[in-house]
Each structure stands twice: as structure tokens, then as C-alpha cells.
C-alpha atoms as a PDB file:
ATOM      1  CA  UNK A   1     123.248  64.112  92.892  1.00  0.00           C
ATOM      2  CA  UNK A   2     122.462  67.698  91.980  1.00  0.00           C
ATOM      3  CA  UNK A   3     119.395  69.288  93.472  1.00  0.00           C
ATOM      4  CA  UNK A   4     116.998  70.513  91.174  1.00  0.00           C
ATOM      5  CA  UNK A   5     115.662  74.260  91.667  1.00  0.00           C
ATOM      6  CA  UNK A   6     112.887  75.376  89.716  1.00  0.00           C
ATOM      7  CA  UNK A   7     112.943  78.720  87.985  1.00  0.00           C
ATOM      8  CA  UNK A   8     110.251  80.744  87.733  1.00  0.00           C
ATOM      9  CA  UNK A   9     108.675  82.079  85.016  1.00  0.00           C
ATOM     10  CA  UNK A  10     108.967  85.887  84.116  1.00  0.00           C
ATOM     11  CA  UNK A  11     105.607  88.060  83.972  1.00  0.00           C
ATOM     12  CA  UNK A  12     106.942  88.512  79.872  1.00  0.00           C
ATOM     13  CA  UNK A  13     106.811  84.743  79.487  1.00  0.00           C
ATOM     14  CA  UNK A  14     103.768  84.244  81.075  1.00  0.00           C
ATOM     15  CA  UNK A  15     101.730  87.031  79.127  1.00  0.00           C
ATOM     16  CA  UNK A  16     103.424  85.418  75.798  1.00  0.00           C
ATOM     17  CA  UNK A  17     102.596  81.698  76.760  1.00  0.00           C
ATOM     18  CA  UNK A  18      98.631  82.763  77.400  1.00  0.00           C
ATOM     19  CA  UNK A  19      98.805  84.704  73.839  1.00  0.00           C
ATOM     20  CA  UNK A  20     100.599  81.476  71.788  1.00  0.00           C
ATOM     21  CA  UNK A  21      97.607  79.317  73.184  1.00  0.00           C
ATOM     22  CA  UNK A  22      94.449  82.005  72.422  1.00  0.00           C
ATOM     23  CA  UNK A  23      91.065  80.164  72.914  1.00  0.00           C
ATOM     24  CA  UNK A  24      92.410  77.473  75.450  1.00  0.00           C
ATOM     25  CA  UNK A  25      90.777  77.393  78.998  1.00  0.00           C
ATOM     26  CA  UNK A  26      93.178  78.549  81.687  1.00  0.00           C
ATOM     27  CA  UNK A  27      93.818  76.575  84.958  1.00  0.00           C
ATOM     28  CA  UNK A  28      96.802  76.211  88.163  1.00  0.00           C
ATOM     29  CA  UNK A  29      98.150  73.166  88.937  1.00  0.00           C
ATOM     30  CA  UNK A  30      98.587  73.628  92.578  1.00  0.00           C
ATOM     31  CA  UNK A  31     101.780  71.974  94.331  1.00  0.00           C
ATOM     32  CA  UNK A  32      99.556  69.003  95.602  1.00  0.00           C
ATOM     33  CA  UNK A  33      99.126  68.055  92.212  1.00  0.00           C
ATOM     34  CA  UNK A  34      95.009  69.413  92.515  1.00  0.00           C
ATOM     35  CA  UNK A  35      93.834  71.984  89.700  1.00  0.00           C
ATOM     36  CA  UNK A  36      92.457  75.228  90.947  1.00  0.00           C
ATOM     37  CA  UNK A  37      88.180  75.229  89.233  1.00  0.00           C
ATOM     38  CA  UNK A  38      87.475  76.061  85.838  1.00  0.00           C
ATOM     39  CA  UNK A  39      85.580  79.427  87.175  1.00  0.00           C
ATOM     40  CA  UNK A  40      88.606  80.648  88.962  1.00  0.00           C
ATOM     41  CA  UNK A  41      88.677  84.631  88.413  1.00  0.00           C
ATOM     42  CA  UNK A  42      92.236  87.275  88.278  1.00  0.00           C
ATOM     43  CA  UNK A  43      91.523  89.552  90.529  1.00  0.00           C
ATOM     44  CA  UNK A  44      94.365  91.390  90.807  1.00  0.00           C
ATOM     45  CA  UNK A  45      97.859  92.418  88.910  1.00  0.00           C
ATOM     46  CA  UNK A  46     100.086  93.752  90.760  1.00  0.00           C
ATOM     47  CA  UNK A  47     103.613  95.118  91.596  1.00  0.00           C
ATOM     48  CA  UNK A  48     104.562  93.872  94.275  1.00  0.00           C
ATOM     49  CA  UNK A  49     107.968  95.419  95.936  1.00  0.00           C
ATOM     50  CA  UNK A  50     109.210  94.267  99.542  1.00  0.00           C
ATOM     51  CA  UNK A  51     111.934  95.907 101.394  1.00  0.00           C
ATOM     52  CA  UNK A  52     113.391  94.511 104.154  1.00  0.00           C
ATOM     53  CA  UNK A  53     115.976  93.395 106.533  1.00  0.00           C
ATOM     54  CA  UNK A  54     117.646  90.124 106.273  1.00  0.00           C
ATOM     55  CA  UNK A  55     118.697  87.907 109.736  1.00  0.00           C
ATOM     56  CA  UNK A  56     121.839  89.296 109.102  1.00  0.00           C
ATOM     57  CA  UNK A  57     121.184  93.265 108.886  1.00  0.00           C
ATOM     58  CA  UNK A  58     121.692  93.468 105.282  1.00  0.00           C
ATOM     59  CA  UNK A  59     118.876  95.457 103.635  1.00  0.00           C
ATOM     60  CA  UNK A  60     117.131  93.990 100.904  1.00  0.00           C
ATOM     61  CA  UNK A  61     114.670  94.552  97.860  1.00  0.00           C
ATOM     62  CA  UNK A  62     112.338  91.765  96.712  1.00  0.00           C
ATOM     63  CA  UNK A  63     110.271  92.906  93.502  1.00  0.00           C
ATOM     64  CA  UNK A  64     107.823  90.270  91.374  1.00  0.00           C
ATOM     65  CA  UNK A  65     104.937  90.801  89.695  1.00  0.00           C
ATOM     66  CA  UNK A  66     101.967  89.070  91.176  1.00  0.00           C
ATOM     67  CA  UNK A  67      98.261  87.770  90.074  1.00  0.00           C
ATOM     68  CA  UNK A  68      95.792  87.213  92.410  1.00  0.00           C
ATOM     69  CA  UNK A  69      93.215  84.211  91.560  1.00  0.00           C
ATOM     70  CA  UNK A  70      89.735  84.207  93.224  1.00  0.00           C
ATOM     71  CA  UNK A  71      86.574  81.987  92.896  1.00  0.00           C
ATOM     72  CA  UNK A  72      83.364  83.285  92.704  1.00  0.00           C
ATOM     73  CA  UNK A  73      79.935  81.702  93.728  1.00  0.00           C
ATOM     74  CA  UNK A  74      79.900  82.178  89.723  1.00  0.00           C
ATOM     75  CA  UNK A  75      80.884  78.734  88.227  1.00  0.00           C
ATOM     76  CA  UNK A  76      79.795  79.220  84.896  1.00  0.00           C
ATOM     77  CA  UNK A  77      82.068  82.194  84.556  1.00  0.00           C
ATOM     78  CA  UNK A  78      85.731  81.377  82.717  1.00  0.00           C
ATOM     79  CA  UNK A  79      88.815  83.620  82.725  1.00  0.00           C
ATOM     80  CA  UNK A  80      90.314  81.502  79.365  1.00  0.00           C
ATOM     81  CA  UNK A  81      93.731  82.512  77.859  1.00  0.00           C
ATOM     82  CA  UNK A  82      92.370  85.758  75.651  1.00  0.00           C
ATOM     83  CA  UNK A  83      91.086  87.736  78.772  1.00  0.00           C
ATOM     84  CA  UNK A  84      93.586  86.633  80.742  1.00  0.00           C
ATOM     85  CA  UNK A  85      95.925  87.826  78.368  1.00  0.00           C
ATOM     86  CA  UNK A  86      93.561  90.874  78.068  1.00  0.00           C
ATOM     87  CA  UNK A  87      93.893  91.675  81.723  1.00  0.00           C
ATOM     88  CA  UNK A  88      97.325  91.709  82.113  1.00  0.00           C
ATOM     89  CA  UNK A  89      97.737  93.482  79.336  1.00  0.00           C
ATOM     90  CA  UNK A  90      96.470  96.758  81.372  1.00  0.00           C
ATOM     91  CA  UNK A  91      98.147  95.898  84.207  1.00  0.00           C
ATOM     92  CA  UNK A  92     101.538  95.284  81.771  1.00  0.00           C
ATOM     93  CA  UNK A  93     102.458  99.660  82.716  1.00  0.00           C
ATOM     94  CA  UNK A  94     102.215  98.691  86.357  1.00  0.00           C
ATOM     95  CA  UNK A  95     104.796  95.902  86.851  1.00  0.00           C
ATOM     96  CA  UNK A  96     106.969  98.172  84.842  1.00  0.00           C
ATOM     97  CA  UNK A  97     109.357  95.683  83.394  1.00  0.00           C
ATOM     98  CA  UNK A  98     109.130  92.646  81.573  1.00  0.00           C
ATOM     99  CA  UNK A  99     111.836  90.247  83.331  1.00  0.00           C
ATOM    100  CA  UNK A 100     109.994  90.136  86.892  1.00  0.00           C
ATOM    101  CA  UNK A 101     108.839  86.761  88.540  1.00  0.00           C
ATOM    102  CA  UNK A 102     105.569  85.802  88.310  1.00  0.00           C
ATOM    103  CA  UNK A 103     104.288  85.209  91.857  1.00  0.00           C
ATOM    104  CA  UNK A 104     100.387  83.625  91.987  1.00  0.00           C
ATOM    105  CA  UNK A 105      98.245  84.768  95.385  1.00  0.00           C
ATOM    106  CA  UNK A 106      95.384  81.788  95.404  1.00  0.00           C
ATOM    107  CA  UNK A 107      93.372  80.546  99.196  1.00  0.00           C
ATOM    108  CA  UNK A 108      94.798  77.402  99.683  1.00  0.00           C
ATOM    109  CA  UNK A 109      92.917  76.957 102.157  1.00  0.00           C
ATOM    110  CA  UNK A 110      94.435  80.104 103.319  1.00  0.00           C
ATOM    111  CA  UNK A 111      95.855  83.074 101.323  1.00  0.00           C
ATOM    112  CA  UNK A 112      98.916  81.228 100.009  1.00  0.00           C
ATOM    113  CA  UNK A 113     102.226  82.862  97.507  1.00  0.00           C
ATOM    114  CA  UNK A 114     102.866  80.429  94.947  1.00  0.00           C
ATOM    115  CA  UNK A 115     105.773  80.732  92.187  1.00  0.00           C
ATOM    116  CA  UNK A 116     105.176  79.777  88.416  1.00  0.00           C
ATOM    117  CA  UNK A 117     106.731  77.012  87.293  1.00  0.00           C
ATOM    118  CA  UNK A 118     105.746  76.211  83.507  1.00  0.00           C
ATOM    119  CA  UNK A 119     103.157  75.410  81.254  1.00  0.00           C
ATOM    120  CA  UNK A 120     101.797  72.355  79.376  1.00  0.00           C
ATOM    121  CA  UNK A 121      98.546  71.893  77.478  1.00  0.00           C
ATOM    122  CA  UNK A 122      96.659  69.271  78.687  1.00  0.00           C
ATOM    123  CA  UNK A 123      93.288  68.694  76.037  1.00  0.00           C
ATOM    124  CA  UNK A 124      91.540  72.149  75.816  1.00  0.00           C
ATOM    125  CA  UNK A 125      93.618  73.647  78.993  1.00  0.00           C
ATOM    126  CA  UNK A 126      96.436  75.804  79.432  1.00  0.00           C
ATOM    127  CA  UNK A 127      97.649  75.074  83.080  1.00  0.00           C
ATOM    128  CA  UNK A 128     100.384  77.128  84.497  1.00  0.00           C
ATOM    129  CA  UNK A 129     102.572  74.586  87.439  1.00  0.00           C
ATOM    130  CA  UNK A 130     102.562  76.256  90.670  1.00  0.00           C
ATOM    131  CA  UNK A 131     105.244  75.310  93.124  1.00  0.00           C
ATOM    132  CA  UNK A 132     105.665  75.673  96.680  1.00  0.00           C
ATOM    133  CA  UNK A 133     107.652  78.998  98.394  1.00  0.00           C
ATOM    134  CA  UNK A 134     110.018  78.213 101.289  1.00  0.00           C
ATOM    135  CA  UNK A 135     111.241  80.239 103.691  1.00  0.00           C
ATOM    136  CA  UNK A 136     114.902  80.570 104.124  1.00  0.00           C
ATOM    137  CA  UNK A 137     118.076  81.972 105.846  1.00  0.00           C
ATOM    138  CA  UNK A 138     119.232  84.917 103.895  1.00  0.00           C
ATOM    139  CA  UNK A 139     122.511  85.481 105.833  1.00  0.00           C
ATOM    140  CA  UNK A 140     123.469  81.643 106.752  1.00  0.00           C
ATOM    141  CA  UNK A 141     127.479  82.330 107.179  1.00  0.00           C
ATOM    142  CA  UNK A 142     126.238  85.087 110.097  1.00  0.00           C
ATOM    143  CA  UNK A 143     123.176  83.001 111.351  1.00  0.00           C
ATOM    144  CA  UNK A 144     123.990  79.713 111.245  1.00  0.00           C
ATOM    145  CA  UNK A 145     127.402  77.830 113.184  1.00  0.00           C
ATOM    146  CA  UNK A 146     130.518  76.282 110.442  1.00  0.00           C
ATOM    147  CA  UNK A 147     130.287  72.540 111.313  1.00  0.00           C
ATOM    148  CA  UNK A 148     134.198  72.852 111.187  1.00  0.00           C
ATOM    149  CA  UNK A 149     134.432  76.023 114.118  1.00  0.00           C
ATOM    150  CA  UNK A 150     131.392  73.991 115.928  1.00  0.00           C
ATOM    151  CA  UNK A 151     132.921  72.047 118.482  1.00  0.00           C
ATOM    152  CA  UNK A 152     130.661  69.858 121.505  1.00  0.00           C
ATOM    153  CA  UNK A 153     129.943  72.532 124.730  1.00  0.00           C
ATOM    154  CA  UNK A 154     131.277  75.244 122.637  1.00  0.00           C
ATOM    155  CA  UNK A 155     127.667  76.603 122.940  1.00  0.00           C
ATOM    156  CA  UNK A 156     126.906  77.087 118.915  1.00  0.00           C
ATOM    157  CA  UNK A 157     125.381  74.018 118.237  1.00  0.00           C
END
């Protein structure tokens, strides 16, 4: 059996998903299966570039665009799918291209990265899927031993 690996949705795809559903509320289906609060606020749009060394000394460049969700004390406030649209709208110049990953930043409990997943309308609600991020070994043929050059007491396994 194949696995199945999720691919995430672009900041251009999001933007035109919120604008083909105007007037809809706007919610996050969090990996858990739990929706983040009708009130929940973007705080944030950003560009957000990493550079970085891999395990394996290869230099790297990492570059999504990124919302940042907050809730306020505020619950009669709502973010629906026109200001959200609206909002990253003037942060569109920023991210600087259309074909980046959307990354969400939401406390869950703690600040947590999440990747977007999809979309479905459920009733009145637009709700983006939010899926887990793993961490993972960028340079596995340096890192980690061949099962066929690992032998027992060789000291790589």
C-alpha cells in the first residue's frame, strides 16, 4: 500500500478559495479533528524564509508564506472569508510570489506550525484542514546506516 502525503495548499489557492466562498464564516480544523473558535483573529501575514544547515552539511532554503491566528478575549468579533481575503490581500506584495505554502502559526496549547491541507464548506463555514508538521532527516543516506552495509557489532546499528 502506498502512503498517502498530503500537499499543501499554495498562499494563491488559499486567497482564491476565501474569495469563491465571500460571506461564509472562516474556521481551522485542527489535526485532532477540534475547530479553532468562531472569534479567532489573523494576526499576522508573513514571509517567512529559513536558511539552514541540514544533518548532513548541505545548506538549505525553506520559504512559505505564513498566517498567524490569535483569539481575543473578543468573542463576538469574526474574521469571515471577505476580510480575511481583505487582509491578505495587503500582505499579497510581501510573500512575493503566488506558488508558496501556506503555513498556519495557531497556540495549540503552545505556539504550534501547522500546514494547509484543503477546504470544505460545512453549513455557513469555510474551514481550511490543518495537518500535523513532522520533523525529519534531511540527509538520511549520510545520517542514517544501509540495513544491507549494517552488520551485528559492526557499531552502526
Amino acid at each position: 500500500m502506498q502512503s498517502f502525503k498530503p500537499i499543501p495548499t499554495s498562499f494563491e489557492v488559499f486567497k482564491r478559495t476565501l474569495r469563491q466562498h465571500a460571506n461564509l464564516g472562516l474556521r481551522f480544523r485542527l489535526p485532532t479533528g477540534g475547530l479553532t473558535p468562531l472569534h479567532v483573529h489573523f494576526t499576522e501575514v508573513a514571509r517567512h524564509e529559513k536558511r539552514f544547515v541540514d544533518c548532513g552539511g548541505v545548506l538549505r532554503t525553506e520559504v512559505t508564506a505564513r498566517i498567524q491566528l490569535w483569539c481575543a478575549d473578543d468573542t463576538e468579533h469574526r474574521v469571515g472569508t471577505n476580510k480575511a481575503f481583505q487582509i491578505l490581500e495587503r500582505g499579497a506584495d510581501l510573500i512575493d510570489t503566488k506558488d508558496l505554502p501556506l503555513e498556519v502559526e495557531y497556540n495549540f496549547p503552545l505556539l504550534t506550525i501547522f500546514s494547509v491541507l484543503g477546504s470544505v464548506v460545512e453549513g455557513q463555514e469555510l474551514i481550511f484542514l490543518l495537518g500535523a508538521k513532522m520533523t525529519d532527516c534531511l540527509a538520511p543516506d549520510i545520517c542514517l546506516p544501509s540495513t544491507s552495509n549494517c552488520k551485528p557489532g559492526s557499531g552502526c546499528c
